[in-house]
Protein backbone atom coordinates (compact mmCIF):
# COMPACT_ATOMS: atom_id res chain seq x y z
CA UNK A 1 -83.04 -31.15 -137.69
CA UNK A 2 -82.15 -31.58 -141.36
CA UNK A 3 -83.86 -34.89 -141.58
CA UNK A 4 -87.17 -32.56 -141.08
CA UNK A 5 -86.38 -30.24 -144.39
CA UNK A 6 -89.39 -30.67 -146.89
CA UNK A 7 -88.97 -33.13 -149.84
CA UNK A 8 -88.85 -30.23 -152.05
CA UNK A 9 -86.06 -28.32 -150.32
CA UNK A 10 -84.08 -31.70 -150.31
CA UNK A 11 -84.46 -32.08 -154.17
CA UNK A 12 -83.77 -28.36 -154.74
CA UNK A 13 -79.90 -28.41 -155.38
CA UNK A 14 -78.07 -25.39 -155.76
CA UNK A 15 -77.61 -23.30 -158.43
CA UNK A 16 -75.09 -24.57 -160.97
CA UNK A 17 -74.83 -21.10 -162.56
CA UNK A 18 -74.56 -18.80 -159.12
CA UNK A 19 -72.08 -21.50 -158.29
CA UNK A 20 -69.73 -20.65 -161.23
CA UNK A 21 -69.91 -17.11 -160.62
CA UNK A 22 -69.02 -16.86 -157.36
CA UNK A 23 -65.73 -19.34 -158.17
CA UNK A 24 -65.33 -16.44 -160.76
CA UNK A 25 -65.31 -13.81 -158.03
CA UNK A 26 -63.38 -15.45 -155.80
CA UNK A 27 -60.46 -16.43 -158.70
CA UNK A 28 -60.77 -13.20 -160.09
CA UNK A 29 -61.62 -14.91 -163.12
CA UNK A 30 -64.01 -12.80 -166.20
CA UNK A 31 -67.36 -13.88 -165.89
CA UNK A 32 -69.38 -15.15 -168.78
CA UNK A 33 -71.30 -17.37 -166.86
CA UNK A 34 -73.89 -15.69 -165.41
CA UNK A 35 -76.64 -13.47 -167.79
CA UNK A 36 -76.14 -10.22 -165.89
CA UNK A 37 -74.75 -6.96 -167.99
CA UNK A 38 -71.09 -5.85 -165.81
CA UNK A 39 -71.91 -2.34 -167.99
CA UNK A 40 -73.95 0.82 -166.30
CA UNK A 41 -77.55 0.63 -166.04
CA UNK A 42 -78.99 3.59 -168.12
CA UNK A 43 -78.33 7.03 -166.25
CA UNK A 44 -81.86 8.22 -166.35
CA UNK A 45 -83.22 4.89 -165.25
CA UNK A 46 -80.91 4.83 -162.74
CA UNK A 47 -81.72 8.83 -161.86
CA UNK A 48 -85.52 7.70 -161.80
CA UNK A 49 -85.17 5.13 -159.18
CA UNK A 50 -82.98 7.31 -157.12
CA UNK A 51 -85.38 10.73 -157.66
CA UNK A 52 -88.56 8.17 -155.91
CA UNK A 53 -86.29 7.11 -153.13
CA UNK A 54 -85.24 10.76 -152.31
CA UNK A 55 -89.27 11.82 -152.69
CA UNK A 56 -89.96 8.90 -150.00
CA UNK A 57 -91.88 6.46 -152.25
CA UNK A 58 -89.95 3.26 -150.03
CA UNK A 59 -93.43 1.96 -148.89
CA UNK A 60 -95.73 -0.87 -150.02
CA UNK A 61 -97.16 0.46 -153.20
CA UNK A 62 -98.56 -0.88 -156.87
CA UNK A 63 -97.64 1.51 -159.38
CA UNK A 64 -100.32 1.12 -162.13
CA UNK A 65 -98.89 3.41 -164.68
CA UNK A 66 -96.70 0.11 -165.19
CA UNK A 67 -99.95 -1.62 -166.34
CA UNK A 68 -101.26 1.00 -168.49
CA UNK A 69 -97.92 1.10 -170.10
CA UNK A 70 -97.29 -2.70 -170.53
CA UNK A 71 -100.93 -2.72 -171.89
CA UNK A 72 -100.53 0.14 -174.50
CA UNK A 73 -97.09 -2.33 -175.49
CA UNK A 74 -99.16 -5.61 -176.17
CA UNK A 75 -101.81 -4.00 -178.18
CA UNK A 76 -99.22 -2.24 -180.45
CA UNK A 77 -96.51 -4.63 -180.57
CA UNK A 78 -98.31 -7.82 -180.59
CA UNK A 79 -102.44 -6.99 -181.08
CA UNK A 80 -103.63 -8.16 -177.56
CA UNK A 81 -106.75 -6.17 -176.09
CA UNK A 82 -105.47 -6.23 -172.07
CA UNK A 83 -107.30 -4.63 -169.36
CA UNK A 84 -104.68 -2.77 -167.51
CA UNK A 85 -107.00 -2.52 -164.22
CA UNK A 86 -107.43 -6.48 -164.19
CA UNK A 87 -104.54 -8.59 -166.43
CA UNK A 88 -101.74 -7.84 -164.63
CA UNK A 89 -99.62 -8.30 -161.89
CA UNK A 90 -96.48 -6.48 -161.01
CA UNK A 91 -94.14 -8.95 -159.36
CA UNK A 92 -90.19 -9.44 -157.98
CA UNK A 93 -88.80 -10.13 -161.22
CA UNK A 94 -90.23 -12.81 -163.94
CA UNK A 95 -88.56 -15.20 -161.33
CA UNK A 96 -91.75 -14.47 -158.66
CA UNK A 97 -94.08 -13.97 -161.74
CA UNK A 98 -93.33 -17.61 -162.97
CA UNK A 99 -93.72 -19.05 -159.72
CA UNK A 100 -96.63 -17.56 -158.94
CA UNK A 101 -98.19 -18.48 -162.21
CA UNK A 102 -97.52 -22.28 -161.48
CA UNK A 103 -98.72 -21.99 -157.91
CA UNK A 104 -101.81 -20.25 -159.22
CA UNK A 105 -103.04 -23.22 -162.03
CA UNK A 106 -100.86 -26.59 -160.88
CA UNK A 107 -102.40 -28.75 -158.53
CA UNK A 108 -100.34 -31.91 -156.97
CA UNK A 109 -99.83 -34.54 -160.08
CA UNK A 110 -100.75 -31.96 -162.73
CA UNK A 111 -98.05 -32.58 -166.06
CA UNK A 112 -96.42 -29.49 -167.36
CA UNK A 113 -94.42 -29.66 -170.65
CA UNK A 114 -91.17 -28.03 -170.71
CA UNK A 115 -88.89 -27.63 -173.73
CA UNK A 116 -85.47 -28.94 -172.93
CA UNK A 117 -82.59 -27.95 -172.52
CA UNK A 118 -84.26 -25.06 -170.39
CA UNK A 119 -83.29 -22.75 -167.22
CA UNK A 120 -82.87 -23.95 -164.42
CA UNK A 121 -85.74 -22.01 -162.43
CA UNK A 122 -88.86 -23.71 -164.05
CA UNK A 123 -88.11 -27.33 -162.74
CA UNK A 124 -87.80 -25.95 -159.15
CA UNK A 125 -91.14 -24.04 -159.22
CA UNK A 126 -93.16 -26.76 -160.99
CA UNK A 127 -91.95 -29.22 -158.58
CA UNK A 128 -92.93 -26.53 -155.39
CA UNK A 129 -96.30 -27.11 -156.59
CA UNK A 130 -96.31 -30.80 -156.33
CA UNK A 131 -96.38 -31.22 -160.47
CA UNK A 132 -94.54 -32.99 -162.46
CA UNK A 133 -92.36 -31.43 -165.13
CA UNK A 134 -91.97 -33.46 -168.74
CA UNK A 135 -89.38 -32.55 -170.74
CA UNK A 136 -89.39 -32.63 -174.46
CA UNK A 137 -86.39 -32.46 -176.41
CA UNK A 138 -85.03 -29.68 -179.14
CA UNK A 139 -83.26 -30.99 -181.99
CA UNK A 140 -79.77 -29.97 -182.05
CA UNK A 141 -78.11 -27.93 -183.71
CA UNK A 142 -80.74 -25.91 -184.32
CA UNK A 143 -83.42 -26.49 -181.24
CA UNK A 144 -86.08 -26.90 -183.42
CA UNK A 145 -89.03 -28.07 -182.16
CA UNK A 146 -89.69 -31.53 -182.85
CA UNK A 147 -94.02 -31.81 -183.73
CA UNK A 148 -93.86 -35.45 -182.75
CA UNK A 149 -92.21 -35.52 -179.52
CA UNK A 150 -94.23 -32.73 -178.73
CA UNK A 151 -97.41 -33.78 -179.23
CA UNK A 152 -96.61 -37.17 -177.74
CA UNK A 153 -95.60 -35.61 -174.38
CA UNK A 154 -98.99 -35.00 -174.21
CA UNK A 155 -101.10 -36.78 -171.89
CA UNK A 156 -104.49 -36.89 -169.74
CA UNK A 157 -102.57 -34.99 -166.83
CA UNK A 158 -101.27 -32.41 -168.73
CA UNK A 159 -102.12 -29.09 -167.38
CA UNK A 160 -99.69 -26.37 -169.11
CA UNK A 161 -96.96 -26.12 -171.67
CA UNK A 162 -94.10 -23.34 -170.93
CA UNK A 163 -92.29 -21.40 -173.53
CA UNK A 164 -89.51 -19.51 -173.41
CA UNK A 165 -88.62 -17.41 -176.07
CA UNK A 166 -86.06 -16.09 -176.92
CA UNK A 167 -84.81 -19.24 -175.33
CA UNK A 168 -81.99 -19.75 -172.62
CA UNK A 169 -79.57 -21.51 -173.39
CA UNK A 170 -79.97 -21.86 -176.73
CA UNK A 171 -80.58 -18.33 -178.45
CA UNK A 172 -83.45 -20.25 -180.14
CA UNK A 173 -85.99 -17.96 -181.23
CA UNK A 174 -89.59 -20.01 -182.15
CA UNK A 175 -91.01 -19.68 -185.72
CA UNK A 176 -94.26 -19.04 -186.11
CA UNK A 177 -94.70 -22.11 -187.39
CA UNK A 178 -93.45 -23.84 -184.34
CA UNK A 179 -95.54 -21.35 -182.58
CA UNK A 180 -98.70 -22.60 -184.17
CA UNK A 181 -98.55 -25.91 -183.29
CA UNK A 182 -97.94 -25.02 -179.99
CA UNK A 183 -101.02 -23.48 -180.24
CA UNK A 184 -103.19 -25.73 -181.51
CA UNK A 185 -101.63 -29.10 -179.57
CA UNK A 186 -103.07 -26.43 -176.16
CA UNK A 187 -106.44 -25.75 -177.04
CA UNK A 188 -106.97 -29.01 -178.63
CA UNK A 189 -105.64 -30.53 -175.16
CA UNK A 190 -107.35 -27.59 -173.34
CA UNK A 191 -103.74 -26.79 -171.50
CA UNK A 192 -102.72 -23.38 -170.25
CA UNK A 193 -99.25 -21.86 -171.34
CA UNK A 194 -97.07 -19.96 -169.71
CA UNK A 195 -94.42 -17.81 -171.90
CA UNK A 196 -91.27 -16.32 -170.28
CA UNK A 197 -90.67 -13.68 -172.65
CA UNK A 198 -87.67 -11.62 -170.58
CA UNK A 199 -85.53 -11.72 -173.96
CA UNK A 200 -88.18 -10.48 -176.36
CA UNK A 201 -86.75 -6.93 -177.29
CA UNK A 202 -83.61 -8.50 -178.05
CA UNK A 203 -83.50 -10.47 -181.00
CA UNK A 204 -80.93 -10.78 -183.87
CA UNK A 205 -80.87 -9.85 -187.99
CA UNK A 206 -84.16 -10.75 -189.05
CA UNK A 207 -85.60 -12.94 -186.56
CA UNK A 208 -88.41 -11.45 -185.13
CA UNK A 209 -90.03 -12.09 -181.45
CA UNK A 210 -94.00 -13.50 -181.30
CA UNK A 211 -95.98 -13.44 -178.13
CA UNK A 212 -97.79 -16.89 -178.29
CA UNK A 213 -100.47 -15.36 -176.48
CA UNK A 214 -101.29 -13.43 -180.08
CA UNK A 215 -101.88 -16.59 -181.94
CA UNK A 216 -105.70 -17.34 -182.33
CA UNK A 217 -107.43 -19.00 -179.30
CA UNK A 218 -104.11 -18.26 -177.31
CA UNK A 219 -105.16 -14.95 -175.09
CA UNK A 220 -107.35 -16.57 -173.27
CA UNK A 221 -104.87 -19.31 -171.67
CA UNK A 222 -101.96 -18.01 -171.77
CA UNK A 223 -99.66 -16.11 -168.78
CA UNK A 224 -97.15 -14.29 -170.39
CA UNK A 225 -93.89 -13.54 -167.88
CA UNK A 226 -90.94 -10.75 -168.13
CA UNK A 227 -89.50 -8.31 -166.40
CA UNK A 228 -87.19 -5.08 -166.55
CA UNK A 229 -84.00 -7.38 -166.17
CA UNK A 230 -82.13 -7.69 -169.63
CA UNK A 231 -83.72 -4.96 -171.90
CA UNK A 232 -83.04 -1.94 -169.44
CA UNK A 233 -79.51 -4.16 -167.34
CA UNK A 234 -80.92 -4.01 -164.32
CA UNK A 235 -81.26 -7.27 -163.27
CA UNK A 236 -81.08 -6.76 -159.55
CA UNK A 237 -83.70 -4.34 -159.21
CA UNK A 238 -86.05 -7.14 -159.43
CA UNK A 239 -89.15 -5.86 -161.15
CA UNK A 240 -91.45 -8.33 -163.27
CA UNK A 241 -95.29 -8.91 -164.07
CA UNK A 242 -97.53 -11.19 -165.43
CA UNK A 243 -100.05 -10.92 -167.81
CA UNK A 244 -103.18 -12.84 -167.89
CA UNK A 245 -107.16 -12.92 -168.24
CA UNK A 246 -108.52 -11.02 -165.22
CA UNK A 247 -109.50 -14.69 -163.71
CA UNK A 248 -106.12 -15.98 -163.89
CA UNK A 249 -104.16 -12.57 -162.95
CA UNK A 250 -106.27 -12.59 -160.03
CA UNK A 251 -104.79 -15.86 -158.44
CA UNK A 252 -101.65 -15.09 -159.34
CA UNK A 253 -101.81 -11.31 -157.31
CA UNK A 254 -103.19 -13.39 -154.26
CA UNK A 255 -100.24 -15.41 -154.29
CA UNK A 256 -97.78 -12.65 -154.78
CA UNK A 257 -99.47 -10.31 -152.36
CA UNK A 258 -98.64 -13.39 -149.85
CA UNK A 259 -95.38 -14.28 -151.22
CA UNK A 260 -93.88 -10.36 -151.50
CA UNK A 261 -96.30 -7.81 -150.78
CA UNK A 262 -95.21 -5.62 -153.56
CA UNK A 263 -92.07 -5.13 -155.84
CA UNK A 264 -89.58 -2.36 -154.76
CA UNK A 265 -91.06 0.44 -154.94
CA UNK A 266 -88.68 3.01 -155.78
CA UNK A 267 -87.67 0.58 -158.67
CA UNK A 268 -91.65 0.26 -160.01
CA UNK A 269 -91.49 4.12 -160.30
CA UNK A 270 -88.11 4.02 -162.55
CA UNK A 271 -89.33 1.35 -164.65
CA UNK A 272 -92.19 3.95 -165.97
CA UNK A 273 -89.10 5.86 -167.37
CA UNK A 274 -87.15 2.73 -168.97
CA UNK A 275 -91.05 1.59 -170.78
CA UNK A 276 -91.59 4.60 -172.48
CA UNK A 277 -87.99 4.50 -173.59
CA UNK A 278 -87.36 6.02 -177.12
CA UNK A 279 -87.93 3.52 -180.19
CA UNK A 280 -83.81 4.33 -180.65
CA UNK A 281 -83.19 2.94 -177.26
CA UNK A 282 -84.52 -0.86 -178.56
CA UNK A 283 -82.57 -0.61 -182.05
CA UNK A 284 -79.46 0.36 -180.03
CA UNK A 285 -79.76 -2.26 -177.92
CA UNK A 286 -79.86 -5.21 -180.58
CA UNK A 287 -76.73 -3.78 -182.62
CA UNK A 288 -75.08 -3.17 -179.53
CA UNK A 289 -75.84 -7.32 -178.36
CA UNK A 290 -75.25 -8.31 -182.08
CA UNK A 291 -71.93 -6.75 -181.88
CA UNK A 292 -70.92 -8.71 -178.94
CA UNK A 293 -72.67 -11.88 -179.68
CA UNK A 294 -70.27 -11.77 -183.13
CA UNK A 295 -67.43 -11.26 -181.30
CA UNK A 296 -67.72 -14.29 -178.82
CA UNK A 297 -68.55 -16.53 -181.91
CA UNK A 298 -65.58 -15.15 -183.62
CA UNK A 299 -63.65 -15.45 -180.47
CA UNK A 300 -65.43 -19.32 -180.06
CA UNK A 301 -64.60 -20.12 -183.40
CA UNK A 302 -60.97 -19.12 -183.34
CA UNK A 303 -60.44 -21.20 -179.57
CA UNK A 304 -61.71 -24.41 -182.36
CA UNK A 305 -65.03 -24.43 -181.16
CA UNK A 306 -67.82 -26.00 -183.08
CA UNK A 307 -70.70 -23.09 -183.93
CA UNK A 308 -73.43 -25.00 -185.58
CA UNK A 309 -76.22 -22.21 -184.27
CA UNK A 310 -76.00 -18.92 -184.61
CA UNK A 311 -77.87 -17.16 -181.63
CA UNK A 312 -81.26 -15.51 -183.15
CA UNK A 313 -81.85 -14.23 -179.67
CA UNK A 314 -81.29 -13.91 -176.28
CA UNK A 315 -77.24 -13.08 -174.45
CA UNK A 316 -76.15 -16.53 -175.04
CA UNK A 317 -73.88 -18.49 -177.06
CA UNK A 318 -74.81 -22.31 -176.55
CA UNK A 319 -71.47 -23.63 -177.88
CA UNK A 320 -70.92 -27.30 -179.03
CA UNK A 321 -67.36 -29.27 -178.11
CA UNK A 322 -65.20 -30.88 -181.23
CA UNK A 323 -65.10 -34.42 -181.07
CA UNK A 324 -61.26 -34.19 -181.12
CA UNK A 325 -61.72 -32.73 -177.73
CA UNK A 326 -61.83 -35.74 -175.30
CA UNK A 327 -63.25 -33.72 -172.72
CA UNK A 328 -66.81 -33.09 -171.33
CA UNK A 329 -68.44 -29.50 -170.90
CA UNK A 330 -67.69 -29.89 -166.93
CA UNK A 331 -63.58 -31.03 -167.22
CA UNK A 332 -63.76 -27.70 -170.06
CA UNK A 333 -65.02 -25.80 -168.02
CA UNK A 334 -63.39 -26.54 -164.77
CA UNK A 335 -59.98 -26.37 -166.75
CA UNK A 336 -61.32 -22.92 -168.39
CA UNK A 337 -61.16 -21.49 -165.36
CA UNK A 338 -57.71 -23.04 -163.80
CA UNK A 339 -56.23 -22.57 -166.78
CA UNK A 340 -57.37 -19.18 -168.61
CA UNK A 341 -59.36 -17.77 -165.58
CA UNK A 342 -62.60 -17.71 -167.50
CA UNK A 343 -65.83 -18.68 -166.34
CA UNK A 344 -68.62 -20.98 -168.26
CA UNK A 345 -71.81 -22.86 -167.81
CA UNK A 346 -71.38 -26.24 -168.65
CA UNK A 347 -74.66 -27.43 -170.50
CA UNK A 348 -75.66 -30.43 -169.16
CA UNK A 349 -77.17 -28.57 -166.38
CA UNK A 350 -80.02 -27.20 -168.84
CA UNK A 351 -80.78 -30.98 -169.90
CA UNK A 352 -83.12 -32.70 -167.91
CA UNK A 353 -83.06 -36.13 -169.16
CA UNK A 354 -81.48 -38.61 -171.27
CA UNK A 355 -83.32 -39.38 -174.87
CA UNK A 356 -82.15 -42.23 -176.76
CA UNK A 357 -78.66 -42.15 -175.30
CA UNK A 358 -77.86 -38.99 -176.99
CA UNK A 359 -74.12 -38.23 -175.90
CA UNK A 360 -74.39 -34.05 -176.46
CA UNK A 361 -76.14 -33.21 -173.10
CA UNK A 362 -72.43 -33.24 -172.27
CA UNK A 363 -70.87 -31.40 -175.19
CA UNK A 364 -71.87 -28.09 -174.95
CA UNK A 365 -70.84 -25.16 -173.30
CA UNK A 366 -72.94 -21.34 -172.44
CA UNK A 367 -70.89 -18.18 -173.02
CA UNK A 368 -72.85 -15.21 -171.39
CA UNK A 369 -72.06 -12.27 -173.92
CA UNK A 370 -74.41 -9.67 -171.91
CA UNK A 371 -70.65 -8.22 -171.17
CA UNK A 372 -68.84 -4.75 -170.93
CA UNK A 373 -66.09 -4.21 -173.78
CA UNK A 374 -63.44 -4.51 -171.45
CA UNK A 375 -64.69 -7.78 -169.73
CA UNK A 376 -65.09 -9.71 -173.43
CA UNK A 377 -61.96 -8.34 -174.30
CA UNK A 378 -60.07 -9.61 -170.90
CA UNK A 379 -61.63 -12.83 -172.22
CA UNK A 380 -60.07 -12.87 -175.47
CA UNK A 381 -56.90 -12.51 -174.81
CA UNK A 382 -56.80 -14.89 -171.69
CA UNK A 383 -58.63 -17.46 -174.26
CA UNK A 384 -55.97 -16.99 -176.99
CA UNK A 385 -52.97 -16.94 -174.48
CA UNK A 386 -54.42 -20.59 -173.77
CA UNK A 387 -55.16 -21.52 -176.86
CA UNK A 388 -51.24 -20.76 -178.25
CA UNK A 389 -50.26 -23.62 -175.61
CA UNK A 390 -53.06 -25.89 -174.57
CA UNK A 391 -51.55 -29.59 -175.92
CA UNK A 392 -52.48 -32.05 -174.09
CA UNK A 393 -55.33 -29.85 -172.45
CA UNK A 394 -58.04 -30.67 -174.33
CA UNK A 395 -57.34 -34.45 -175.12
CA UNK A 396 -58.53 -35.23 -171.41
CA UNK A 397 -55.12 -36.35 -170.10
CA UNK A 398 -54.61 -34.34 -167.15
CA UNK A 399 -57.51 -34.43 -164.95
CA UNK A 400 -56.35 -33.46 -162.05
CA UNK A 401 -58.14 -31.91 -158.79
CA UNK A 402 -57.99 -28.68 -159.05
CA UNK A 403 -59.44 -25.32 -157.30
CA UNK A 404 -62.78 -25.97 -158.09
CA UNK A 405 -63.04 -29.57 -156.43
CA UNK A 406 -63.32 -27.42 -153.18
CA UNK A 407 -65.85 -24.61 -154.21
């Protein structure tokens, strides 16, 4: 029966980076592939979600202190009047909240502009909706955006523009400048946008994080996307929401209500505890990433790695291959882990396309750094153990099959 699957299930391959981490697992190799923290949840989150199973809240339920909360956030942080009743929609992670967003404005042929290299989840979902994604290129080594390209992507069947920022894979964080044309290009071209903004508490030295919906004209078509996931390290818990203009957040809560039903509930009453956290709790958490995000570049640097981007945001460390390396980011990679028992994303999997033969789709690497002490430091020292005898290792020469041919 496999010649019956849908179209879309047929082009849906799977995931590169879930790939990679189970190899990890199952080579008991350290993990910086995948963006999950290895470190403890906070104890009083996780005593929250633990007190509401123990009190019996494990029904359907919509917690709507979560709204009032979120909507207290967006007028202070970013000067956004939301109605908490009507502009939002508490989903299973940003992951539902995204896809629900696309299901709720893309019809079949609609165009939706994404900025590439980009995650792996927004193709799929655009796609499930019968659109088409169009990629437009960042220019390396900074990601910047590109005002030409952009605006050239543009065309009669254009129906959105997604943004994601802090960006994955990059650590790009968009100017406000880049932001602004962004803006204008979608309500010239009367587009919607839709931001996934799951990195926006953590952000590095003085770059600072700007909803796009609080640019002028913006509020009014724009679905903004996050979740609980990275700020609070609880990325299985699975709690998200979208925020829209009552029209728009309600399609998106018909479709979830028929997708999920509800989020966990037990997990929707801890995440009122981790979104009034203490103003300490966010400056913690950026020295505490900045601390690690030096140390992989440090540890990058050392290996002979080429840094030509400093993260600005995000748990990522997109990492560019010397020249004198004669290997791609997938032989790296696959040898990284035979060799040093690390685990890495290879980049080319967040490029979508090829523009004007450009060879670097396959020359870069993503480190995760979202990692415990003791995991980075594991990594370290497996790293420099290889890189006091690698030779011949990175000039390409021996290619061989190897343990991950049969994962």
């Amino acid at each position: 029966m496999e010649r019956r699957l849908s179209a879309a299930s047929r082009r849906s391959a799977p995931s590169a980076i879930q790939k990679l981490s189970h190899l990890a697992q199952r080579f008991g190799a350290v993990n910086l592939a995948e963006g999950f923290p290895d470190f403890p949840a906070p104890a009083n989150l996780k005593a929250a979600a633990a007190a509401a199973i123990a009190a019996d809240l494990n029904q359907y339920r919509h917690v709507q202190g979560i709204c009032d909360v979120l909507a207290e956030t967006a007028r202070r942080d970013h000067g956004l009047d939301v109605d908490p009743l009507t502009d939002f929609v508490i989903c299973c992670g940003q992951s539902e909240a995204f896809a629900a967003a696309v299901f709720a404005i893309i019809d079949q042929g609609d165009e939706v502009l994404v900025f590439d290299p980009a995650y792996e989840t927004y193709e799929t979902c655009i796609e499930l909706a019968r659109g088409i994604p169009v990629y437009v290129p960042l220019d390396p080594p900074s990601w910047t955006l590109n005002e030409d390209k952009f605006l050239k992507s543009f065309t009669s069947r254009t129906k959105a523009v997604v943004l994601n920022s802090p960006h994955n894979p990059t650590g790009k964080v968009f100017s406000k400048e880049e932001l602004l044309i962004i803006a204008q290009a979608c309500q010239k071209m009367d587009c919607f946008a839709i931001t996934d903004e799951v990195y926006e508490y953590i952000t590095y030295d003085e770059n600072k994080h700007i909803s796009l919906a609080s640019l002028p004209g913006m509020q009014e078509r724009t679905i903004i996307t996050s979740s609980l996931s990275k700020t609070y390290s609880v990325t299985g818990w699975r709690i998200g929401w979208a925020c829209a203009p009552a029209s728009i957040a309600s399609a998106i809560r018909n479709i979830h209500v028929k997708l999920t039903d509800s989020a966990p509930t037990p997990f929707q009453e801890a995440a009122l505890t981790a979104l009034t956290s203490t103003p300490d709790f966010y400056s913690s958490l950026k020295k505490d990433y900045e601390v690690r995000r030096d140390f992989v570049l440090q540890l990058l640097k050392d290996f002979g790695f080429h840094i030509s981007f400093k993260p600005q945001g995000s748990v990522f460390v997109f990492a560019e291959l010397p020249r004198s390396w004669q290997l791609t980011d997938i032989e790296f990679v696959t040898n990284l882990i035979n060799n040093a028992g690390v685990a890495a994303v290879p980049g080319r999997g967040f490029f979508h396309r090829n523009f004007d033969g450009e060879s670097y789709h396959h020359r870069h690497v993503r480190f995760a750094f979202c990692k415990g002490d003791d995991t980075l430091m594991a990594a370290a020292l497996r790293m420099r153990k290889l890189a006091d005898s690698k030779g011949t290792w990175l000039t390409g020469s021996s290619r061989q099959e190897d343990r991950t041919s049969s994962a």
